[in-house]
N, C-alpha and C. Protein backbone atom coordinates (compact mmCIF):
# COMPACT_ATOMS: atom_id res chain seq x y z
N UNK A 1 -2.33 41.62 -71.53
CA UNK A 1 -3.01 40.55 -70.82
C UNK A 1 -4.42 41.01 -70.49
N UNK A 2 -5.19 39.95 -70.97
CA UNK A 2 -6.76 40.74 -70.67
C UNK A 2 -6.94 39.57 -68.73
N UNK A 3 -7.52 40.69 -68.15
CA UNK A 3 -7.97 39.75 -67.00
C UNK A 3 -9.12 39.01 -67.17
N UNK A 4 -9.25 38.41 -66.49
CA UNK A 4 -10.78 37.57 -66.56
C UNK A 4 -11.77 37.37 -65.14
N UNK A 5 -12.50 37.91 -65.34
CA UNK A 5 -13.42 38.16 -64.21
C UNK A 5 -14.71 37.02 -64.49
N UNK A 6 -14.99 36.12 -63.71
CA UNK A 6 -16.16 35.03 -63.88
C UNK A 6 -15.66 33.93 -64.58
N UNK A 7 -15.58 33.67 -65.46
CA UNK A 7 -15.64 32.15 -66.46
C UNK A 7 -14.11 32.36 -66.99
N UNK A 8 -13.51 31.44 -67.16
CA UNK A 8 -11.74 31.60 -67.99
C UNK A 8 -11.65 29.82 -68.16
N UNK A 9 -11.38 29.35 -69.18
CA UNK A 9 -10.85 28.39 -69.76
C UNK A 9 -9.14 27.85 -69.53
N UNK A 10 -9.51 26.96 -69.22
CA UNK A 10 -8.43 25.81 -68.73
C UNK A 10 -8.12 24.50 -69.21
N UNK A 11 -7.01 23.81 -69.43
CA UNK A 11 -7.13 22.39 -70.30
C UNK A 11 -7.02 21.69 -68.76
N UNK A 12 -7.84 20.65 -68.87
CA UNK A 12 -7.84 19.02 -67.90
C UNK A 12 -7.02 18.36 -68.50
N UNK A 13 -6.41 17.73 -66.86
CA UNK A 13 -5.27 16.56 -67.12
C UNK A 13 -6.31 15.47 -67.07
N UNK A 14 -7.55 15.19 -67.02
CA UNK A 14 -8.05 14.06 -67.36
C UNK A 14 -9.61 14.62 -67.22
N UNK A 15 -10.14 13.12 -67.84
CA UNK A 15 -12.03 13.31 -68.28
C UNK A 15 -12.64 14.21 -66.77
N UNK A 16 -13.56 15.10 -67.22
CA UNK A 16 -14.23 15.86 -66.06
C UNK A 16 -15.44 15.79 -66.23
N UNK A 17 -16.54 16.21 -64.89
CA UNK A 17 -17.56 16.44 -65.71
C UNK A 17 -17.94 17.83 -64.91
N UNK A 18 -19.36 18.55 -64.97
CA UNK A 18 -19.47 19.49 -64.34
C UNK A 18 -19.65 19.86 -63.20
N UNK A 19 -19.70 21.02 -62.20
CA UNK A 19 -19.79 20.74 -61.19
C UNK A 19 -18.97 20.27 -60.26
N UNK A 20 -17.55 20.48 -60.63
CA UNK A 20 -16.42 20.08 -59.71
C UNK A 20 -15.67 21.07 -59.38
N UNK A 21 -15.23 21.19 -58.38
CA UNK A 21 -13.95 21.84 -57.42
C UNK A 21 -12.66 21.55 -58.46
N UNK A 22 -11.98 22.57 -58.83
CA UNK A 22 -10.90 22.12 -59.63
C UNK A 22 -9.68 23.27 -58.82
N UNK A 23 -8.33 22.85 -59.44
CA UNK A 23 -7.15 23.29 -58.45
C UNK A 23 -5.95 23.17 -59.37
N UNK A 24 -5.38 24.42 -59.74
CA UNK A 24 -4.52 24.34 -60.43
C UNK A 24 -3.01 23.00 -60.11
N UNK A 25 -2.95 22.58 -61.62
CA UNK A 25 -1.76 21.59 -61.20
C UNK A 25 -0.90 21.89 -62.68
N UNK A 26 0.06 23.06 -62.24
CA UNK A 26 1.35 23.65 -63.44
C UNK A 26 -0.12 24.16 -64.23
N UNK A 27 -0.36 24.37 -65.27
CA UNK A 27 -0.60 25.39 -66.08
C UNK A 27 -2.65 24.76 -66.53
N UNK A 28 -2.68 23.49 -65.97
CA UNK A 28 -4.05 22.51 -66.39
C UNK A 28 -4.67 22.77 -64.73
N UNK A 29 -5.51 21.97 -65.40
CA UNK A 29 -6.83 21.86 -63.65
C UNK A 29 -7.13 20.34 -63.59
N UNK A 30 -7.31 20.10 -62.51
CA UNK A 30 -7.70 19.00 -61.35
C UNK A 30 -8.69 18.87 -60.83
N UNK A 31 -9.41 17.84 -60.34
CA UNK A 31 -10.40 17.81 -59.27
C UNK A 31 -9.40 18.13 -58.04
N UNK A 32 -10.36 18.79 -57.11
CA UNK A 32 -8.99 19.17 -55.91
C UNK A 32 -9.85 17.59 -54.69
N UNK A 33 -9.04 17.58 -53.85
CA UNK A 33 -9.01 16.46 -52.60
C UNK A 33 -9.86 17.16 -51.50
N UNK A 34 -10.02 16.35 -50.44
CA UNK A 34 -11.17 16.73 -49.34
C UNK A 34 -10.32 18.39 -48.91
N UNK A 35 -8.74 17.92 -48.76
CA UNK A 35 -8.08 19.46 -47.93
C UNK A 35 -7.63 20.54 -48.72
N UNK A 36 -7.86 20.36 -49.98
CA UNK A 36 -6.98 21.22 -50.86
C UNK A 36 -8.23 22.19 -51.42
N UNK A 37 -6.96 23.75 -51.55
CA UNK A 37 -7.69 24.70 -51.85
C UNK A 37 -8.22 24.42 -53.46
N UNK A 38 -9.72 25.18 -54.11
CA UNK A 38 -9.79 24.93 -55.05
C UNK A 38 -9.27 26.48 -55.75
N UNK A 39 -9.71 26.32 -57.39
CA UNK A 39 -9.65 28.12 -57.78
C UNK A 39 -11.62 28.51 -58.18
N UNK A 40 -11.94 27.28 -58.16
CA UNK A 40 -13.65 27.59 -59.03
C UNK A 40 -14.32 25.77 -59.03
N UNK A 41 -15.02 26.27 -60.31
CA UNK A 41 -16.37 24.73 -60.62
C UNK A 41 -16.15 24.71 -62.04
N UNK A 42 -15.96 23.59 -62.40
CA UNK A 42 -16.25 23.10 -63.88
C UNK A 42 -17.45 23.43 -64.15
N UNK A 43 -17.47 24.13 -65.03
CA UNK A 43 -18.92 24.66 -66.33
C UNK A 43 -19.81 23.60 -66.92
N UNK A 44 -18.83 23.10 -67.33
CA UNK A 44 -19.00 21.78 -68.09
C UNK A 44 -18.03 20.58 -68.37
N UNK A 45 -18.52 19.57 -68.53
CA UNK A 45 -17.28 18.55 -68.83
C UNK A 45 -16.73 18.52 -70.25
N UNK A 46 -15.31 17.85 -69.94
CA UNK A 46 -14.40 17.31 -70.76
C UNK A 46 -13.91 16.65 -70.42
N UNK A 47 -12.89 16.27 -72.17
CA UNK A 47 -12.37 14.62 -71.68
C UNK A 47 -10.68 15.28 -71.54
N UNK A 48 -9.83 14.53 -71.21
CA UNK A 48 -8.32 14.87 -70.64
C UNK A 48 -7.92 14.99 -71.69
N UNK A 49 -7.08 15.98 -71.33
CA UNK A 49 -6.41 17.34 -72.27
C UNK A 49 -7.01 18.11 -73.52
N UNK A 50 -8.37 18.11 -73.36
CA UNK A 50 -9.45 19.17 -74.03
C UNK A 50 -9.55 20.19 -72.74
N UNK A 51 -10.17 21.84 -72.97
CA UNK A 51 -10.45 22.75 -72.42
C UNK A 51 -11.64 22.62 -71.64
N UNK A 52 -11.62 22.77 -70.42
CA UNK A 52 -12.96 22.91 -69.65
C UNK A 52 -12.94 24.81 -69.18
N UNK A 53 -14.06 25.34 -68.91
CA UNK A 53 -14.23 26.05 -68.92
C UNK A 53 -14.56 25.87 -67.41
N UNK A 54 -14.15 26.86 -66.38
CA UNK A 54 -14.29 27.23 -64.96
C UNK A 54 -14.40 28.19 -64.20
N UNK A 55 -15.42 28.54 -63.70
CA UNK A 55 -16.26 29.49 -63.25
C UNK A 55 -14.98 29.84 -61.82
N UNK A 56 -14.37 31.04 -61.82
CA UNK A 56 -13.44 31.36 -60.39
C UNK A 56 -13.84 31.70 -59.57
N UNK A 57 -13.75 31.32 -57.77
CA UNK A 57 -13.92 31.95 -57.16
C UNK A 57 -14.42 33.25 -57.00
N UNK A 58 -13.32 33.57 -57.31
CA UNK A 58 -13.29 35.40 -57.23
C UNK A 58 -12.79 35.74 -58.58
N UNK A 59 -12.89 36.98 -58.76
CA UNK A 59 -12.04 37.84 -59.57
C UNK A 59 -10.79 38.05 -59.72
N UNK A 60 -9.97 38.05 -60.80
CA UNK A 60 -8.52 38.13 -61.01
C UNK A 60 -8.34 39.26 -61.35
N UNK A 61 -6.70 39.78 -61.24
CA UNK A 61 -6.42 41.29 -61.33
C UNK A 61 -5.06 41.30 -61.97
N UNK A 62 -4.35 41.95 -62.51
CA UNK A 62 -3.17 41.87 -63.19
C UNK A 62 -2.51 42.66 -62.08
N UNK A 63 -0.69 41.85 -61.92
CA UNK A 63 -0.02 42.50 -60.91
C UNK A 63 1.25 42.48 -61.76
N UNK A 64 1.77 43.03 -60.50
CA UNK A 64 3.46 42.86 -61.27
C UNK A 64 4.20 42.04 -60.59
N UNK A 65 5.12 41.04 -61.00
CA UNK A 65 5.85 40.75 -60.07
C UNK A 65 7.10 40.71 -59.50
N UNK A 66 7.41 40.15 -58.65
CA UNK A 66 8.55 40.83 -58.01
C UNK A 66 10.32 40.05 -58.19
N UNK A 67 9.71 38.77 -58.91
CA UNK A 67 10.36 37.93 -59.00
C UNK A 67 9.88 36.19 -60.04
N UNK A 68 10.91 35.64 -60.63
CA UNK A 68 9.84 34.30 -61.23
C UNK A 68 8.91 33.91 -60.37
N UNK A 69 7.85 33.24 -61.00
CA UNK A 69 6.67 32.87 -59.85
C UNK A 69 5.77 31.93 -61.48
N UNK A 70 5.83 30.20 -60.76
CA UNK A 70 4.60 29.39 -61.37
C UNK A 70 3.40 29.69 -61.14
N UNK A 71 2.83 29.34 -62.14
CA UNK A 71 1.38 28.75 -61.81
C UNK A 71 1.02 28.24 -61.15
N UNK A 72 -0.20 28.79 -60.21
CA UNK A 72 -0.67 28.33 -59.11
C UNK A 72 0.24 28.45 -57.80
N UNK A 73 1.26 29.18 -57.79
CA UNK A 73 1.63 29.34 -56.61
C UNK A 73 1.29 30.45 -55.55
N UNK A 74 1.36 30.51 -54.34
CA UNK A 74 0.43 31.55 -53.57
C UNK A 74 1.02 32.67 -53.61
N UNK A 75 0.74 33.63 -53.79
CA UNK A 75 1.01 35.26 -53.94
C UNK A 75 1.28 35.79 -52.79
N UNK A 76 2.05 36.54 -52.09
CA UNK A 76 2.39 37.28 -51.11
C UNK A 76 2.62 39.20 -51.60
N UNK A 77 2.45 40.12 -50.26
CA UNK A 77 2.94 41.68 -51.08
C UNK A 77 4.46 41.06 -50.94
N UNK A 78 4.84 41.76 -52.04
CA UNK A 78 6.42 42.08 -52.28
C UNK A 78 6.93 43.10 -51.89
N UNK A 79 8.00 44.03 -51.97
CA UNK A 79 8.68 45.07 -52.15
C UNK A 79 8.16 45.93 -53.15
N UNK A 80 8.15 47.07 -53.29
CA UNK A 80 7.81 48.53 -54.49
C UNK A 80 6.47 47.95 -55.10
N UNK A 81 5.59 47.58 -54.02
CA UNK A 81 4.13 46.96 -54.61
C UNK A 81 3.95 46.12 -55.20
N UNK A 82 4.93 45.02 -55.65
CA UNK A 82 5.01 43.98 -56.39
C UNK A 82 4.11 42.77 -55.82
N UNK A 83 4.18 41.85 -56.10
CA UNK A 83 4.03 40.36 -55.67
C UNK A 83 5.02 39.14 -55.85
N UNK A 84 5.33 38.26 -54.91
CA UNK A 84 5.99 37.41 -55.16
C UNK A 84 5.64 35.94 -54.46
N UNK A 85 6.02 34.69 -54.48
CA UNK A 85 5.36 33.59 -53.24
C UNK A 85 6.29 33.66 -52.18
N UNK A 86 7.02 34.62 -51.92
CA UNK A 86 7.77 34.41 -50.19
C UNK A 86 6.82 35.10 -49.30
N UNK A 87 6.18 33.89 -48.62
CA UNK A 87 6.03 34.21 -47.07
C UNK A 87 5.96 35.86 -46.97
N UNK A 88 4.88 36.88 -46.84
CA UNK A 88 5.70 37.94 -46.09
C UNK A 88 4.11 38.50 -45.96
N UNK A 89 3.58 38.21 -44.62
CA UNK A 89 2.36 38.99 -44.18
C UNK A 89 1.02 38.33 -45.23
N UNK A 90 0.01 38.65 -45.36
CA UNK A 90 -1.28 38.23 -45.48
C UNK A 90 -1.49 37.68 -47.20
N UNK A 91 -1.51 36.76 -47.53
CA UNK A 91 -1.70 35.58 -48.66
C UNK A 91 -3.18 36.70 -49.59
N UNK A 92 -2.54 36.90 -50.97
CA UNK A 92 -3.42 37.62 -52.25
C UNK A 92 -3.95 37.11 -52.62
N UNK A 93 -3.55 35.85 -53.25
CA UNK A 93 -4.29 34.84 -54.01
C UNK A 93 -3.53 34.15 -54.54
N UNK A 94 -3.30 33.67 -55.44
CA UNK A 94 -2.95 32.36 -56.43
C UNK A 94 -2.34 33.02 -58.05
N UNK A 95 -1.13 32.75 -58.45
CA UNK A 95 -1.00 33.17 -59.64
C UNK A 95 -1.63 32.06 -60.64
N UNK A 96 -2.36 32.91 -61.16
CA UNK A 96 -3.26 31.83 -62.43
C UNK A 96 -2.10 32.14 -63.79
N UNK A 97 -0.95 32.86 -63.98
CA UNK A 97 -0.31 33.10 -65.13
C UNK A 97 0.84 33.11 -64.74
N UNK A 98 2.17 32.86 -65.37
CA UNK A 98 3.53 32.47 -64.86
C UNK A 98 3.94 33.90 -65.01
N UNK A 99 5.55 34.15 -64.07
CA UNK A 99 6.21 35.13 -64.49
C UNK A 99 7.69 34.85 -64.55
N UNK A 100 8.19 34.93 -65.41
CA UNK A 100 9.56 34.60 -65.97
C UNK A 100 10.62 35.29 -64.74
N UNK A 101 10.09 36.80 -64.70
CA UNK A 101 11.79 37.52 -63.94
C UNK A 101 10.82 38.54 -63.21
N UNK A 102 11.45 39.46 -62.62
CA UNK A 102 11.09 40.57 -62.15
C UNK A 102 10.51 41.28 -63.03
N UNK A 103 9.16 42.10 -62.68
CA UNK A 103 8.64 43.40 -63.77
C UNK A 103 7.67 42.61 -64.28
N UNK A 104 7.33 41.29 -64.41
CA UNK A 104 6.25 40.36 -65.48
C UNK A 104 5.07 41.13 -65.17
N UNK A 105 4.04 40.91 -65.51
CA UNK A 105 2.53 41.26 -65.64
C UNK A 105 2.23 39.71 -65.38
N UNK A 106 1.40 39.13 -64.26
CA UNK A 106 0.38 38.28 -63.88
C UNK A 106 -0.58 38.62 -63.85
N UNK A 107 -1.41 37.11 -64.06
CA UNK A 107 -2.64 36.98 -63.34
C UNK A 107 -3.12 36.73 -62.12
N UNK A 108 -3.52 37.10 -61.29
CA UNK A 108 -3.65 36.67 -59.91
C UNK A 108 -4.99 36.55 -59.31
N UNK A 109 -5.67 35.07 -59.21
CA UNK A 109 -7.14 35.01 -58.76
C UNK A 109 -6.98 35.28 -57.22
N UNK A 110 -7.53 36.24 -56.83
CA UNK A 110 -8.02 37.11 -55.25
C UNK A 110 -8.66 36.06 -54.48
N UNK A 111 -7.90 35.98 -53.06
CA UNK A 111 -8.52 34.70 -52.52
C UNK A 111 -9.15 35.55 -50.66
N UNK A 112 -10.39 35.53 -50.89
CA UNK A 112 -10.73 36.36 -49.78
C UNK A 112 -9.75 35.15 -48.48
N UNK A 113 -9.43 36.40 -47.39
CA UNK A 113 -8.83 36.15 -45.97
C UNK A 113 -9.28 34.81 -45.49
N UNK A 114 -8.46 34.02 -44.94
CA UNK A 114 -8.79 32.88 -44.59
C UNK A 114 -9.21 31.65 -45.57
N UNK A 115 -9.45 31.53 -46.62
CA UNK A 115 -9.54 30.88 -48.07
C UNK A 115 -8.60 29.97 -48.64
């Protein structure tokens, strides 16, 4: 798995243009709503279900995890340094890559404290 630090490509569930707040929805991107967290900004536009390209927040890091875990769900520490989404002390970030079982290799975009 290569990580991706700055720009990473994503397919839209519908026409975009640039300059938007987008928010993972299952494995595509969204415009996100007034309350919802985003992951980055559209680069540029596209039309729905072509690739837009989106500039992240932050930087992503490859983890392991501790257990299955979707896309886009929030990251927590796990047990033996892992990651998983249960609740347990201070929120990592966001899995940008799925993990089937225990032991997977994710992606995980870093969501500074309070974010």
């Amino acid at each position: 798995m290569q990580k991706n630090n700055g720009i990473r490509s994503f397919i839209s569930t519908a026409a975009i243009t640039r300059g938007l707040r987008v928010k993972l929805s299952g494995s595509e991107v969204v415009v996100t709503g007034l309350t919802e967290e985003g992951i980055g900004v559209t680069v540029e536009g596209a039309s729905a279900g072509s690739p837009v390209a989106v500039e992240l927040d932050n930087q992503t890091v490859e983890c392991v995890a501790g257990e299955a875990l979707a896309i886009g769900a929030a990251v927590y520490p796990a047990a033996l340094g892992k990651v998983a989404d249960t609740v347990s002390g201070v929120r990592i970030g966001i899995a940008i890559t799925a993990a089937d079982a225990d032991g997977d290799f994710i992606e995980v975009l870093i969501k500074p404290l309070g974010a």
